[in-house]
C-alpha atoms as a PDB file:
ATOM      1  CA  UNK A   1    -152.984  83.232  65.108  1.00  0.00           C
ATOM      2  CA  UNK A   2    -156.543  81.450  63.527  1.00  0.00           C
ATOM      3  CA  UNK A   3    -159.555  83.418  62.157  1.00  0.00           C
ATOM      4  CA  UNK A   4    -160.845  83.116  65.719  1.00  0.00           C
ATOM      5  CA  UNK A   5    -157.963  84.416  67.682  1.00  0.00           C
ATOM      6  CA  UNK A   6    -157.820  87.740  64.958  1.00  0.00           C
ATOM      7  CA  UNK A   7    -161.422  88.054  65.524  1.00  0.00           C
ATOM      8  CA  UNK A   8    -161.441  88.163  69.314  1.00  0.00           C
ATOM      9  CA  UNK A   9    -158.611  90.681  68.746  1.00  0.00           C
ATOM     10  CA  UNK A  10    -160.229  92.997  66.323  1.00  0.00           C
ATOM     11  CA  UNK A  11    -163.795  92.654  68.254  1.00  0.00           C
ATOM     12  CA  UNK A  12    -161.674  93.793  71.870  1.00  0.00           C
ATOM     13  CA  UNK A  13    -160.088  96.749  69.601  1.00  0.00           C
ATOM     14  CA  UNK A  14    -162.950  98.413  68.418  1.00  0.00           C
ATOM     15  CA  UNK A  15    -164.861 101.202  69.194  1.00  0.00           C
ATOM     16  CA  UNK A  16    -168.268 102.717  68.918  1.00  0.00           C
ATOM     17  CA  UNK A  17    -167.146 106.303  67.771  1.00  0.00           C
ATOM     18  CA  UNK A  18    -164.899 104.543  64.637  1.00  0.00           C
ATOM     19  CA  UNK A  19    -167.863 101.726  64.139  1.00  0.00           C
ATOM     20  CA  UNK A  20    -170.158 105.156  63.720  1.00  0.00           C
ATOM     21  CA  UNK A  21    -167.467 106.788  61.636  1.00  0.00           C
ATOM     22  CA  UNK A  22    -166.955 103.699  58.937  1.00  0.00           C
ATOM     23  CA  UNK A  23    -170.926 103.070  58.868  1.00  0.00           C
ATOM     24  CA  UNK A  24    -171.348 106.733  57.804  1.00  0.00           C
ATOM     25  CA  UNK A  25    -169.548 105.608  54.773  1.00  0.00           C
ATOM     26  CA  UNK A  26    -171.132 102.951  53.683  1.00  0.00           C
ATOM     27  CA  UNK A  27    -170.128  99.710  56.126  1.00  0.00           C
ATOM     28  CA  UNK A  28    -172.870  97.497  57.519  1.00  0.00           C
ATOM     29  CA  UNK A  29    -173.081  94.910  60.102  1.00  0.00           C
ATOM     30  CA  UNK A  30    -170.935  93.304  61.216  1.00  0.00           C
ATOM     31  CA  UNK A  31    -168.366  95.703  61.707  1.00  0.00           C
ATOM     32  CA  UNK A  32    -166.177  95.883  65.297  1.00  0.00           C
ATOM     33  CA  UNK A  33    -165.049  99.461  64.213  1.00  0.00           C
ATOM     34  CA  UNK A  34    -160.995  98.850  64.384  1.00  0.00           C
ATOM     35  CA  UNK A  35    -158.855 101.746  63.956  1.00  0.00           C
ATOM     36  CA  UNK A  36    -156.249 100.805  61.391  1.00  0.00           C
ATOM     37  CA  UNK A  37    -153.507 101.842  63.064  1.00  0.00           C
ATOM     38  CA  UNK A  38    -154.987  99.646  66.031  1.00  0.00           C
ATOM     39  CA  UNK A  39    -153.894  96.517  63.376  1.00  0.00           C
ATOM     40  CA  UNK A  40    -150.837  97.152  63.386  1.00  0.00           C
ATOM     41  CA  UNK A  41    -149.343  94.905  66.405  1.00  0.00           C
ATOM     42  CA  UNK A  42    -151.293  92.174  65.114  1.00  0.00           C
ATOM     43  CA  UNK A  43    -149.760  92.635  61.528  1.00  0.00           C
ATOM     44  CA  UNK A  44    -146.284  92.845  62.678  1.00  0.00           C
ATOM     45  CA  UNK A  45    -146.999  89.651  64.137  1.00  0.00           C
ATOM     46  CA  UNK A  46    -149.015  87.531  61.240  1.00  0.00           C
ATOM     47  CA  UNK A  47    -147.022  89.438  58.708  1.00  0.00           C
ATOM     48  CA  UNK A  48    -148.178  87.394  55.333  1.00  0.00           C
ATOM     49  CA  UNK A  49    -150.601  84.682  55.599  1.00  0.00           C
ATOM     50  CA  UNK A  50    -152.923  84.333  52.508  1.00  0.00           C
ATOM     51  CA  UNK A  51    -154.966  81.307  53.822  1.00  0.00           C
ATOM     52  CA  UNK A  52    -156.237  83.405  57.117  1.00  0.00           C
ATOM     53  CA  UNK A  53    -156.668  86.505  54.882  1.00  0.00           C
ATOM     54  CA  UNK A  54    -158.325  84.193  53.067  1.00  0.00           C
ATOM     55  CA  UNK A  55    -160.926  82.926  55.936  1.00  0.00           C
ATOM     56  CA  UNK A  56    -161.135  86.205  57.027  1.00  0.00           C
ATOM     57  CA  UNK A  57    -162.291  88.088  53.985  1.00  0.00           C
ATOM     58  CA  UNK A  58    -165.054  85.183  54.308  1.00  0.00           C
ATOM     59  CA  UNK A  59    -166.697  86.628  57.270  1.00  0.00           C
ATOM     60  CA  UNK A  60    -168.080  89.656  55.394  1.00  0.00           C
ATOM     61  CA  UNK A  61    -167.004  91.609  58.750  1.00  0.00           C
ATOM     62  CA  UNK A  62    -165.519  94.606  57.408  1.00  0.00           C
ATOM     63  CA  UNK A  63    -162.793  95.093  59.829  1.00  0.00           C
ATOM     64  CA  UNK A  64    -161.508  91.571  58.605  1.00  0.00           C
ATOM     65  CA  UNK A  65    -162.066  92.116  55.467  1.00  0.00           C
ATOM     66  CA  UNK A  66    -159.975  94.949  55.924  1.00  0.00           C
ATOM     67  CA  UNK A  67    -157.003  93.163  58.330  1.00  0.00           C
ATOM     68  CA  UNK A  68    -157.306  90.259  55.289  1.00  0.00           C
ATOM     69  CA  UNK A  69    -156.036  92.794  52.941  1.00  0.00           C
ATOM     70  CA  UNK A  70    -153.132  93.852  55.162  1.00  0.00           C
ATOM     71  CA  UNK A  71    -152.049  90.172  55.633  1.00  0.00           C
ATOM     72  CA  UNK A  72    -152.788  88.976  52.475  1.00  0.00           C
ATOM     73  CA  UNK A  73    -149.584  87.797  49.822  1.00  0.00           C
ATOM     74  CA  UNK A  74    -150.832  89.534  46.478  1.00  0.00           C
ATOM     75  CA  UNK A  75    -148.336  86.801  44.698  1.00  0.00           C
ATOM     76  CA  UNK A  76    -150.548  83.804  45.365  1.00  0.00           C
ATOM     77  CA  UNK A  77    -153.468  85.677  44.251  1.00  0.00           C
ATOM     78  CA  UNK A  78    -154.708  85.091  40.625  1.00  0.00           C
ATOM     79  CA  UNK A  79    -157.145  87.176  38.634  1.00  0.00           C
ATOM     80  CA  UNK A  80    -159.851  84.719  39.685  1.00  0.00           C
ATOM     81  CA  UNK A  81    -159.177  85.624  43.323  1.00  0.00           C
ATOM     82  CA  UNK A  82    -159.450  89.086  43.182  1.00  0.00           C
ATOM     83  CA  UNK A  83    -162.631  88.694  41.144  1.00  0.00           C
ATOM     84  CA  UNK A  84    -163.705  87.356  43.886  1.00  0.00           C
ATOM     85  CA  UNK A  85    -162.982  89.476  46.578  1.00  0.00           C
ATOM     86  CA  UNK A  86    -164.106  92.565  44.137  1.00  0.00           C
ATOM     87  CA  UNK A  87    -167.745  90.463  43.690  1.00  0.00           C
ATOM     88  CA  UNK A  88    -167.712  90.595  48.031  1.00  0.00           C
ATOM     89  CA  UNK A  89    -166.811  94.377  48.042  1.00  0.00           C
ATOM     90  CA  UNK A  90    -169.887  95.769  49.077  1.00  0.00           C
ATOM     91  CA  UNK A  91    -168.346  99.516  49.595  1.00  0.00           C
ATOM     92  CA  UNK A  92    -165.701 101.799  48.245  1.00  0.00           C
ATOM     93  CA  UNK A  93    -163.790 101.544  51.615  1.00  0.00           C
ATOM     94  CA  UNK A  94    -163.669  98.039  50.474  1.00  0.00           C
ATOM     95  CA  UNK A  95    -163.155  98.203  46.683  1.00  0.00           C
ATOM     96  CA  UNK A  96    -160.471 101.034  46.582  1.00  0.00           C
ATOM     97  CA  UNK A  97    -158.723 100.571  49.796  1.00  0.00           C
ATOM     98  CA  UNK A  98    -158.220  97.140  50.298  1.00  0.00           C
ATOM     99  CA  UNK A  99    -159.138  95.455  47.069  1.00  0.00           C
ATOM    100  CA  UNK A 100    -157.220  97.920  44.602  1.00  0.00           C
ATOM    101  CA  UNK A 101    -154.211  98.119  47.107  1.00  0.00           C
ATOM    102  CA  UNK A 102    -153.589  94.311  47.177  1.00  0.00           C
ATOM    103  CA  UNK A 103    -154.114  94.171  43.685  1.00  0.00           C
ATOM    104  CA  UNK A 104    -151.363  97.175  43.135  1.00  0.00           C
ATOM    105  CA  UNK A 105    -149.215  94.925  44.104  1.00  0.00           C
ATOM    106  CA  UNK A 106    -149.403  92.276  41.570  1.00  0.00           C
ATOM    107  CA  UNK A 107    -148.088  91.893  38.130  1.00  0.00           C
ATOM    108  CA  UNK A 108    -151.595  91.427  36.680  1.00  0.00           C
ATOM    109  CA  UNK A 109    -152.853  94.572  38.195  1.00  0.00           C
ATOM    110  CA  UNK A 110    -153.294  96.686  35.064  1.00  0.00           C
ATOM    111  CA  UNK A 111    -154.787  93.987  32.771  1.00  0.00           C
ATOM    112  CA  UNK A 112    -157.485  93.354  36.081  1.00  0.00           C
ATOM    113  CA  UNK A 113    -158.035  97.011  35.932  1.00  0.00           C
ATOM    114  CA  UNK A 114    -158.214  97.887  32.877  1.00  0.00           C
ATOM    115  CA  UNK A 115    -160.646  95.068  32.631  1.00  0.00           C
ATOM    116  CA  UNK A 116    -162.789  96.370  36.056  1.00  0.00           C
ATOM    117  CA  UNK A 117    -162.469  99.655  34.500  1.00  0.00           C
ATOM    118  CA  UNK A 118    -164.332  98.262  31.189  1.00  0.00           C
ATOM    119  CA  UNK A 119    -167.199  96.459  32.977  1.00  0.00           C
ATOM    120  CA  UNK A 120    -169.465  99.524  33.796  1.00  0.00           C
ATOM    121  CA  UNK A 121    -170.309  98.194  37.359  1.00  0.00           C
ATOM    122  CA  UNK A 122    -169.772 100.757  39.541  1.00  0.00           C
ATOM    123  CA  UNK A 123    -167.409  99.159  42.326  1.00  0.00           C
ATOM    124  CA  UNK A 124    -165.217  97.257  39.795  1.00  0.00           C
ATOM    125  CA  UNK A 125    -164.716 100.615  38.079  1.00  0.00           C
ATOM    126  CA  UNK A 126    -163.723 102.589  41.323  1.00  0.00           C
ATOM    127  CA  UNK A 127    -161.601  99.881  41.840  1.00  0.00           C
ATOM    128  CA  UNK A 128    -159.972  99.658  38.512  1.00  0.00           C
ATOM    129  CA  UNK A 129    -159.353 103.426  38.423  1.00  0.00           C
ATOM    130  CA  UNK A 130    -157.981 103.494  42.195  1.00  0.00           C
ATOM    131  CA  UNK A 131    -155.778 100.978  41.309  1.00  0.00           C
ATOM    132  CA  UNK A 132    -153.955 102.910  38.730  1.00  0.00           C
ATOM    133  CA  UNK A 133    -153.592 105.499  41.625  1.00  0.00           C
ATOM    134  CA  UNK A 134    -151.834 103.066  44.010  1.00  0.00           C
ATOM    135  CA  UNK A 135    -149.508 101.946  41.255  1.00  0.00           C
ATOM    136  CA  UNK A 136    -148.615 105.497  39.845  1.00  0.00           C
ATOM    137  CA  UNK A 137    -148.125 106.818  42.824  1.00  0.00           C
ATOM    138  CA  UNK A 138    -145.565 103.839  44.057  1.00  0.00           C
ATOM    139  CA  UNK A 139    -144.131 102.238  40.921  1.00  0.00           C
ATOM    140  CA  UNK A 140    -141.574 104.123  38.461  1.00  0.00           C
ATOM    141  CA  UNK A 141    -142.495 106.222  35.453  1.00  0.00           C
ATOM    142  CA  UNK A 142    -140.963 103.493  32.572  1.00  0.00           C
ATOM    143  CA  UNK A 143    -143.494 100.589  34.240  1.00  0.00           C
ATOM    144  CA  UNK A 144    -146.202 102.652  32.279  1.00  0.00           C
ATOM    145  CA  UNK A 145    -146.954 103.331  28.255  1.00  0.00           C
ATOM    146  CA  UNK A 146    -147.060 107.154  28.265  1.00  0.00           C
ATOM    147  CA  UNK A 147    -149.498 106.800  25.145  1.00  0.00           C
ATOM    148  CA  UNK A 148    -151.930 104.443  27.344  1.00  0.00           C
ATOM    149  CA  UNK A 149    -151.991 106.946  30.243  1.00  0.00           C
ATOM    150  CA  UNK A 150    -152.822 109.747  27.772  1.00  0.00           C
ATOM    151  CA  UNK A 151    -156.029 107.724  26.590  1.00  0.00           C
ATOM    152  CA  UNK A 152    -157.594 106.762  29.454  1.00  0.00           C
ATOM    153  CA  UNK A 153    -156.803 110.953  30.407  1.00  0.00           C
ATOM    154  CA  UNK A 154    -159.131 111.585  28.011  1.00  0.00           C
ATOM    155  CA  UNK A 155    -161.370 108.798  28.163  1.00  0.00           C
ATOM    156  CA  UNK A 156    -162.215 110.245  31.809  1.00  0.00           C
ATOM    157  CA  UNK A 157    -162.652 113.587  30.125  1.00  0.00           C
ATOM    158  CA  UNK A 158    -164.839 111.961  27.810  1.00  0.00           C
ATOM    159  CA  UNK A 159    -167.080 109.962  30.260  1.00  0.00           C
ATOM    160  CA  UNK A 160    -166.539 111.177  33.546  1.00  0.00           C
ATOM    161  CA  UNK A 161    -170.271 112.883  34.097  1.00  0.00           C
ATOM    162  CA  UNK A 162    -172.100 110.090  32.957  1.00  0.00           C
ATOM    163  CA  UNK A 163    -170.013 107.513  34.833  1.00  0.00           C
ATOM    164  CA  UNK A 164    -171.565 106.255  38.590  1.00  0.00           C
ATOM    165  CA  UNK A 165    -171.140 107.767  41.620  1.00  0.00           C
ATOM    166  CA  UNK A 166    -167.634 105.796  43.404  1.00  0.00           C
ATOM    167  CA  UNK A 167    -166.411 106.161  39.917  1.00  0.00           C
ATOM    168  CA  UNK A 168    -166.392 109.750  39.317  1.00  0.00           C
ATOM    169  CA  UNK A 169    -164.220 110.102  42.894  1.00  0.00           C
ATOM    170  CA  UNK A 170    -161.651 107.205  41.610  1.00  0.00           C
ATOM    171  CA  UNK A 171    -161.701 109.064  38.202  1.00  0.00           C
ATOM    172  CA  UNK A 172    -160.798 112.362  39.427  1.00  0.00           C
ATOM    173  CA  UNK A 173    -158.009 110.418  41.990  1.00  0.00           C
ATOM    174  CA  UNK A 174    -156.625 109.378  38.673  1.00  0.00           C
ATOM    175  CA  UNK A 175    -156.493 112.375  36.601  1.00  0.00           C
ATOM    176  CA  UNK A 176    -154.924 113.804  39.938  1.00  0.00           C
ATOM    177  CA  UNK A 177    -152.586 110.987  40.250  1.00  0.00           C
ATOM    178  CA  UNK A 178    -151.217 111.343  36.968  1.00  0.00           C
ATOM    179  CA  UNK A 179    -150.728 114.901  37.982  1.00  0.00           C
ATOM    180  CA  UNK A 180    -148.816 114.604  40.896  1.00  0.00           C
ATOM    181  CA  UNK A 181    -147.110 111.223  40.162  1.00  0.00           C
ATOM    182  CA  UNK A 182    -145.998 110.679  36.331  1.00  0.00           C
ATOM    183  CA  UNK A 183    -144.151 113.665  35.160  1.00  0.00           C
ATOM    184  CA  UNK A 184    -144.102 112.712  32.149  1.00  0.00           C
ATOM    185  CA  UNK A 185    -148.242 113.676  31.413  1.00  0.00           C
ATOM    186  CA  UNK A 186    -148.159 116.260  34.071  1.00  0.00           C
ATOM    187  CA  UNK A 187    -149.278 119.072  31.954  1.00  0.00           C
ATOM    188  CA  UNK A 188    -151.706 116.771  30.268  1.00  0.00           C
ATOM    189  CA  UNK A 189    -153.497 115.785  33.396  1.00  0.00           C
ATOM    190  CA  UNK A 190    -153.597 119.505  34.520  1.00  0.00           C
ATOM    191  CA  UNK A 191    -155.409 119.859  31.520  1.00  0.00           C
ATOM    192  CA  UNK A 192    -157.522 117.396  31.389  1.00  0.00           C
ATOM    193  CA  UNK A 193    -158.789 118.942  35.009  1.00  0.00           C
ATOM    194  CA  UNK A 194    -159.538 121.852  33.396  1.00  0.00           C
ATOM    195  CA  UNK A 195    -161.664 120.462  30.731  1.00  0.00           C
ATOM    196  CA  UNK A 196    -163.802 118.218  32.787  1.00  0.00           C
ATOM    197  CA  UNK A 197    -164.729 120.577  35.903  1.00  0.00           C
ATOM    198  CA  UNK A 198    -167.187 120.976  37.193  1.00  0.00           C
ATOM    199  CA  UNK A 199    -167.544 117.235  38.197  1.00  0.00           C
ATOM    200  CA  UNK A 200    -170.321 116.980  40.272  1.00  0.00           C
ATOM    201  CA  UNK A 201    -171.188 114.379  43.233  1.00  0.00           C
ATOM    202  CA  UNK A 202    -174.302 113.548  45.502  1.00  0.00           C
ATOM    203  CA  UNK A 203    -177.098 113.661  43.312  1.00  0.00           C
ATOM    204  CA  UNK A 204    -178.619 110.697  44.666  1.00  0.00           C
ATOM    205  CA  UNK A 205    -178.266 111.352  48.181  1.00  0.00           C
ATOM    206  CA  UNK A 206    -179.348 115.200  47.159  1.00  0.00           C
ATOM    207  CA  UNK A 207    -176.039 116.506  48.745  1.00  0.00           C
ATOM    208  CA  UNK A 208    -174.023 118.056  45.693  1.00  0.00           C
ATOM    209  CA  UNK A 209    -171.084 118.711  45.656  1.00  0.00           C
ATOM    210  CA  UNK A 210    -168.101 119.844  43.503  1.00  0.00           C
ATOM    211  CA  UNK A 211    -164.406 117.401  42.911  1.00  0.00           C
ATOM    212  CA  UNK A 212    -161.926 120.268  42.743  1.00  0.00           C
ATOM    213  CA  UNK A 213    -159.104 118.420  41.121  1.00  0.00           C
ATOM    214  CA  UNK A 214    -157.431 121.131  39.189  1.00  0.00           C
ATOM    215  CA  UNK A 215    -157.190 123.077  42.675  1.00  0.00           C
ATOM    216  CA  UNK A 216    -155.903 120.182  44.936  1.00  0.00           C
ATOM    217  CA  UNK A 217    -153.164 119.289  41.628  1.00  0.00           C
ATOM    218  CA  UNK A 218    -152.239 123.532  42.378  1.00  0.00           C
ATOM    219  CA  UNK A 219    -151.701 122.586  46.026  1.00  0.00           C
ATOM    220  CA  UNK A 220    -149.635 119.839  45.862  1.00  0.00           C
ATOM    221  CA  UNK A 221    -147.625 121.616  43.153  1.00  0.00           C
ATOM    222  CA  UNK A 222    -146.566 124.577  45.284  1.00  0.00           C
ATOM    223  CA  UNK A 223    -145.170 122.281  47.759  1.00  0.00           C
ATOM    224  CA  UNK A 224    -142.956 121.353  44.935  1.00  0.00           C
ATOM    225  CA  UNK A 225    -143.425 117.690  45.086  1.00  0.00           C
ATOM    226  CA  UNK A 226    -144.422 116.672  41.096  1.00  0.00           C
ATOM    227  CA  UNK A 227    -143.146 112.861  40.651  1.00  0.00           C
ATOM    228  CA  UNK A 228    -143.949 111.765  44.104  1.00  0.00           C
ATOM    229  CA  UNK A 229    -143.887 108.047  44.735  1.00  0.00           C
ATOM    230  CA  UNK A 230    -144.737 106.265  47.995  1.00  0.00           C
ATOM    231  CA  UNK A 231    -142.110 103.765  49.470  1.00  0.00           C
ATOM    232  CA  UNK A 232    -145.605 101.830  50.512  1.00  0.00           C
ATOM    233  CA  UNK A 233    -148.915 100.904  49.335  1.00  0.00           C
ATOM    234  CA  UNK A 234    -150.524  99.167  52.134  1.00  0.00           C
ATOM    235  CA  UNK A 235    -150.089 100.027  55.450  1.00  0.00           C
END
C-alpha cells in the first residue's frame, strides 16, 4: 500500500462520534477519526514500513500520524528523527502515545528522554517521562540503574507542581510506573506518591482536578500484580 491507498482506507474507517471523541482531547483538522483497533487489518498487512510511516506522519492528519507510528521500524530511526516527529507533535495523544512508544523501542530511548525530559517544553517533557513508562513497564528490571530511577523519583517530587500541564500527568504515570513495574523502588515510588499529593490539574482550562497516584498504585497492588511487564508496547 502508498500514502494514498492508507489514506483512502483510514478516511472510509472513520467516524464522526471517535473524530468528536479525539478532538475533545486536543486533535485538530484533519483528523478522519479511526478507531485504533479499526488499524489493525491494515497493519497486519503493511507490517513495518518506515518510508510510508514516514510520508504519512507528513500529512499532519492525526489518524496517520497515528497508523505511522504503528508501522514505523524504531531501528532506522535516529535521534534526529524522532526530534522531528516530537517538533510535529502538536498533542499529548501524539507525544506520549505514538511518539514515546516508537521511541520505547529503541536503544537510544533513555538518552532522548532524559534529554526531552531536560528541555522544559512541555510536549518533549510528557514525552520523555511517558517514555520511561513504556519501557518500565515492558523491559526487565537490570536494563535500568536503580540509583537513576531513585533521582528522577525525587526530582518529580521536587518539581512536579511547578512543571506544565501534559507533564504533571506523564510525571505521575511515572512515579506510578515505577510502582507497579520495577520492584526494586516499589516502596520508594509509593512514597514518593505520598509526598507529592495533592497534584493538581486544569487550572488553565478552570476544571481542577486531583492525580490520585498513591490510590490507583493501592489498586493495582491488591490485585497482586507488583513487577508487571507488558509482552507489547505498541499495538
Amino acid at each position: 500500500m502508498n500514502r494514498e491507498d492508507v489514506m483512502n482506507e483510514l478516511q472510509s474507517l472513520g467516524t464522526e462520534r471517535t473524530k468528536k471523541r479525539y478532538a475533545s482531547s486536543g486533535a485538530r483538522e484533519p483528523v478522519f477519526g479511526v478507531a485504533t483497533g479499526a488499524m489493525k487489518p491494515m497493519s497486519k498487512a503493511i507490517k513495518k514500513d518506515q518510508a510510508l510511516a514516514e510520508e504519512l506522519y507528513a500529512t499532519g492528519n492525526y489518524d496517520a500520524m497515528y497508523f505511522a507510528g504503528v508501522i514505523a521500524d524504531p531501528a532506522k530511526m535516529t535521534e534526529q528523527d524522532f526530534d522531528r516527529w516530537i517538533d510535529a507533535a502538536y498533542f499529548y495523544m501524539i507525544s506520549d502515545y505514538v511518539v514515546a512508544v516508537t521511541l520505547s523501542e529503541t536503544d537510544i530511548a533513555q538518552a532522548v528522554a532524559d534529554k526531552w525530559i531536560d528541555s522544559e517544553e512541555e510536549l518533549r517533557m510528557s514525552a520523555g517521562w511517558s517514555c520511561y513508562c513504556w519501557l518500565l513497564g515492558s523491559r526487565k528490571d537490570s536494563e535500568f540503574e536503580t540509583e537513576k530511577l531513585d533521582a528522577m523519583l525525587k526530582r518529580v517530587e521536587q518539581t512536579i507542581h511547578e512543571a506544565p500541564e501534559r507533564a504533571k500527568y506523564a510525571m505521575a504515570n511515572f512515579v506510578y510506573t515505577v510502582a507497579v513495574s520495577y520492584a526494586p523502588l516499589h516502596e520508594r515510588a509509593v512514597e514518593t506518591a505520598r509526598a507529592m499529593e495533592p497534584v493538581q490539574v486544569g487550572q488553565e482550562a478552570g476544571k481542577i482536578k486531583e492525580l490520585h497516584t498513591s490510590e490507583n498504585i493501592r489498586k493495582f497492588v491488591e490485585k497482586n500484580r507488583v513487577g508487571f511487564k507488558r509482552k507489547h508496547v505498541r499495538c
